[in-house]
C-alpha atoms as a PDB file:
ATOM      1  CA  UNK A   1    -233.823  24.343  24.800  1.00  0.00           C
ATOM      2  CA  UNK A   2    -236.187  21.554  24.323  1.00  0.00           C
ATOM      3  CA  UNK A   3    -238.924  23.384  26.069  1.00  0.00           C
ATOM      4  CA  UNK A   4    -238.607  26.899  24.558  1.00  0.00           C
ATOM      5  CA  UNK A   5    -238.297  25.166  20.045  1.00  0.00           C
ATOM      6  CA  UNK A   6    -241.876  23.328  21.313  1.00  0.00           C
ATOM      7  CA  UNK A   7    -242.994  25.940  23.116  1.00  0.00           C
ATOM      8  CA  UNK A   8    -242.908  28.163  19.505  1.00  0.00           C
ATOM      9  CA  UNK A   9    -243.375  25.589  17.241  1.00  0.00           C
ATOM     10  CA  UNK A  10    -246.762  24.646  19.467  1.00  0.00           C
ATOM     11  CA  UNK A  11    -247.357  28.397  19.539  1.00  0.00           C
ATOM     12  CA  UNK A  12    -246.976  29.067  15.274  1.00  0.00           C
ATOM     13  CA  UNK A  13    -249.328  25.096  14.688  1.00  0.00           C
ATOM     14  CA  UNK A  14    -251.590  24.550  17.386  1.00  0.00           C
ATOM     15  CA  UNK A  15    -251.822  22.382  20.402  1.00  0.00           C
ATOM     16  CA  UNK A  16    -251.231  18.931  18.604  1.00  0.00           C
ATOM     17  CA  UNK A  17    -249.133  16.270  18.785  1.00  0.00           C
ATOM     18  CA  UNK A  18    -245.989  17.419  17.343  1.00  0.00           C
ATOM     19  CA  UNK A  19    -242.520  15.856  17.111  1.00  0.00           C
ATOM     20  CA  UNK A  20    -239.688  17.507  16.085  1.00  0.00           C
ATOM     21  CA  UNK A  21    -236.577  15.209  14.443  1.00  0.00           C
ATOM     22  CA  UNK A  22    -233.225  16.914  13.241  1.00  0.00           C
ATOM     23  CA  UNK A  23    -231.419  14.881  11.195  1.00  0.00           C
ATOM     24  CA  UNK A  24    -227.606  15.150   9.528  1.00  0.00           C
ATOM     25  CA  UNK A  25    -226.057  13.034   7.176  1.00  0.00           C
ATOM     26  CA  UNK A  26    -222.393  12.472   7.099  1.00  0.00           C
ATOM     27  CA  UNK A  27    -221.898  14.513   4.286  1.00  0.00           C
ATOM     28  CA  UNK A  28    -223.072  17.299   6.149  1.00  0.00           C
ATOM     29  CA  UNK A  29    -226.593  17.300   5.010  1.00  0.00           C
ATOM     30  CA  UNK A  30    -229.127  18.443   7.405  1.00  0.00           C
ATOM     31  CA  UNK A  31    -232.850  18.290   7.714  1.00  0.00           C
ATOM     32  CA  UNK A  32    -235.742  19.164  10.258  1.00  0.00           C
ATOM     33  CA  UNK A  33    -239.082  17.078   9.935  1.00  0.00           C
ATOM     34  CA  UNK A  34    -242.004  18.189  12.130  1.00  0.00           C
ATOM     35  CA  UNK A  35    -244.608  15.242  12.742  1.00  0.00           C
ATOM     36  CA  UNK A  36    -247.725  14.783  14.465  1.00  0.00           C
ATOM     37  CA  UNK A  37    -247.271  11.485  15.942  1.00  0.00           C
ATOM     38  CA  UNK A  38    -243.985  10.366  16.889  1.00  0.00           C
ATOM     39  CA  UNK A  39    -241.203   9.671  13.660  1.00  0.00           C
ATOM     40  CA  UNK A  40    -241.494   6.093  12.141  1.00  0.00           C
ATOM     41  CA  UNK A  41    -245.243   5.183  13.553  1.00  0.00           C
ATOM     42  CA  UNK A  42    -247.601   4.176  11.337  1.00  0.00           C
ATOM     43  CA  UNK A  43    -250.076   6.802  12.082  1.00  0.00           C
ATOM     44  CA  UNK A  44    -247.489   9.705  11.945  1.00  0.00           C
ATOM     45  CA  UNK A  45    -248.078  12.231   9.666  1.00  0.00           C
ATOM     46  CA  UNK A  46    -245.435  14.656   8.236  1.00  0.00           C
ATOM     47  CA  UNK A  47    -246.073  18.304   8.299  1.00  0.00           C
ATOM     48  CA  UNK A  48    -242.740  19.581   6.738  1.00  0.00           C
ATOM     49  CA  UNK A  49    -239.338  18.415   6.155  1.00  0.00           C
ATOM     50  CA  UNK A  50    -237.317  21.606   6.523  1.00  0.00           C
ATOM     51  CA  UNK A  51    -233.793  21.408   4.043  1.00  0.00           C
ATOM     52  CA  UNK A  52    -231.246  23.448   6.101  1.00  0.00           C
ATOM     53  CA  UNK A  53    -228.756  22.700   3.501  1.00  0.00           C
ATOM     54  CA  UNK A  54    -230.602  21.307   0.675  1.00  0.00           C
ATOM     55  CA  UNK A  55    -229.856  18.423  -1.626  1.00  0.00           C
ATOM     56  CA  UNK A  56    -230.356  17.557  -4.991  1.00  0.00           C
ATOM     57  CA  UNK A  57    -234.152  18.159  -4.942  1.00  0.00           C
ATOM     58  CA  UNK A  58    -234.440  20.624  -2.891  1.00  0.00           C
ATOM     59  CA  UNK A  59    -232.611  24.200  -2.227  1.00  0.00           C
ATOM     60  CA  UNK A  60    -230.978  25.356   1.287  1.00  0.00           C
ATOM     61  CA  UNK A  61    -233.525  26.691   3.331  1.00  0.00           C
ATOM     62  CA  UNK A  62    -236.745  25.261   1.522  1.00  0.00           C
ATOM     63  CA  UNK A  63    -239.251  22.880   2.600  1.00  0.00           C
ATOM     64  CA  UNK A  64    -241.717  20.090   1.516  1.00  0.00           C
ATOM     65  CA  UNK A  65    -244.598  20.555   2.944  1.00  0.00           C
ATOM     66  CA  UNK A  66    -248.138  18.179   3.267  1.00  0.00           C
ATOM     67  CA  UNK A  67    -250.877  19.764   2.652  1.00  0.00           C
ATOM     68  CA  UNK A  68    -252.107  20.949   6.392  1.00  0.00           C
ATOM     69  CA  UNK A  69    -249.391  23.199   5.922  1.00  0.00           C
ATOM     70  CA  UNK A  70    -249.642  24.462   2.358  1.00  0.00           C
ATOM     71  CA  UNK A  71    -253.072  25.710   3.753  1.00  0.00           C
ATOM     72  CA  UNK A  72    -250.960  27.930   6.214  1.00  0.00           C
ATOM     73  CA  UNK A  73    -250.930  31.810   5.714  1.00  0.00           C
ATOM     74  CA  UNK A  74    -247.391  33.245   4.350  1.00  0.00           C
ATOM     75  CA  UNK A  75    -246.852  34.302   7.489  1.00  0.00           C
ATOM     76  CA  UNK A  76    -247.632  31.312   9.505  1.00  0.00           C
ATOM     77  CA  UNK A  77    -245.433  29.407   7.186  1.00  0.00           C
ATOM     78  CA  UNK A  78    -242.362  31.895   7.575  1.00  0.00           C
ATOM     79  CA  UNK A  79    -242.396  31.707  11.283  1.00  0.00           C
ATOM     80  CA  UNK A  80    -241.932  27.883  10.967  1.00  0.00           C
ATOM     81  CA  UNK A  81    -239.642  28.338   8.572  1.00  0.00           C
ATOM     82  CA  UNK A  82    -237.247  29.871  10.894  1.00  0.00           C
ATOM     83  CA  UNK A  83    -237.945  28.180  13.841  1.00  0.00           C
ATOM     84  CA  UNK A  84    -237.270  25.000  11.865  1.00  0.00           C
ATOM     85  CA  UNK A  85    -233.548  27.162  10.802  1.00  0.00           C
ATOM     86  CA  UNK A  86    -232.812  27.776  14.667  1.00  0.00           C
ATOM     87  CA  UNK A  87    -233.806  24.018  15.602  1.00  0.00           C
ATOM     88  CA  UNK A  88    -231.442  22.646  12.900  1.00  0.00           C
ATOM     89  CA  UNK A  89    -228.857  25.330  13.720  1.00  0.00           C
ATOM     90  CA  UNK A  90    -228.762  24.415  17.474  1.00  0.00           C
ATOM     91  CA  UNK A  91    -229.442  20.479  17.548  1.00  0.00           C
ATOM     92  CA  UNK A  92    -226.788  18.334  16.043  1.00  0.00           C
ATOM     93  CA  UNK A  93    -229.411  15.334  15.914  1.00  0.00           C
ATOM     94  CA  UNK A  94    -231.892  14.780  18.127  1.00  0.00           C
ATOM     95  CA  UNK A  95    -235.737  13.474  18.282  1.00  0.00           C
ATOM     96  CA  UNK A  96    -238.358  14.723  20.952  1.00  0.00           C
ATOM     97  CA  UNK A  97    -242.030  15.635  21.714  1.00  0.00           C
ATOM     98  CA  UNK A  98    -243.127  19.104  21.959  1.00  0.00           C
ATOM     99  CA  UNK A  99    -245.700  17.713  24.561  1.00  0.00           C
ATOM    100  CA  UNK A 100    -243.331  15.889  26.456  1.00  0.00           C
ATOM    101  CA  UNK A 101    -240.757  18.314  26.838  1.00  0.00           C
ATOM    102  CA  UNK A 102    -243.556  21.022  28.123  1.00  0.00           C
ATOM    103  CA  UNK A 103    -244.236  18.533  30.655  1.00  0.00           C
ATOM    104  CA  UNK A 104    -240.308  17.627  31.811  1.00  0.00           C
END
């Protein structure tokens, strides 16, 4: 499943290096950042954090999103959207290059 969520989220940004982190919380909280660069680097930079179930900033199903985004048409920016919904509906937590997983 690895292959096909990079395969579309590589398909809906562009050929760049793109990571894609799911992360839950115990509480049940749940969240889908999109990098390029891998997570925690210094030179990563965050494309959108995707809130599957929100939190006290932000709304279930909305998204912060930098700037390269923002400059995204509506469309553009809906298709991520829900691919960033099926990634955090299928992965519990997980961490992986779109890249990488093209290439496994």
């Amino acid at each position: 499943m690895q292959k096909i969520h990079s395969e579309k989220m590589l398909s809906i940004l562009g050929d760049l290096d793109l990571w894609i982190r799911v992360w839950k919380s115990g509480l049940g909280e749940v969240r889908v950042y999109v990098n390029i660069g891998q997570p925690f680097e210094k030179s990563t930079i965050e494309i959108a954090c995707y809130y599957k179930t929100g939190n006290a900033k932000f709304a279930p199903g909305t998204m912060k999103e930098s700037i390269w985004l923002y400059s995204k048409d509506d469309s553009t920016k809906n298709a991520f959207k829900e691919l960033c919904n099926e990634i955090a509906e299928y992965w519990k937590s997980t961490k992986f290059s779109c890249q990488q997983s093209l290439r496994a």
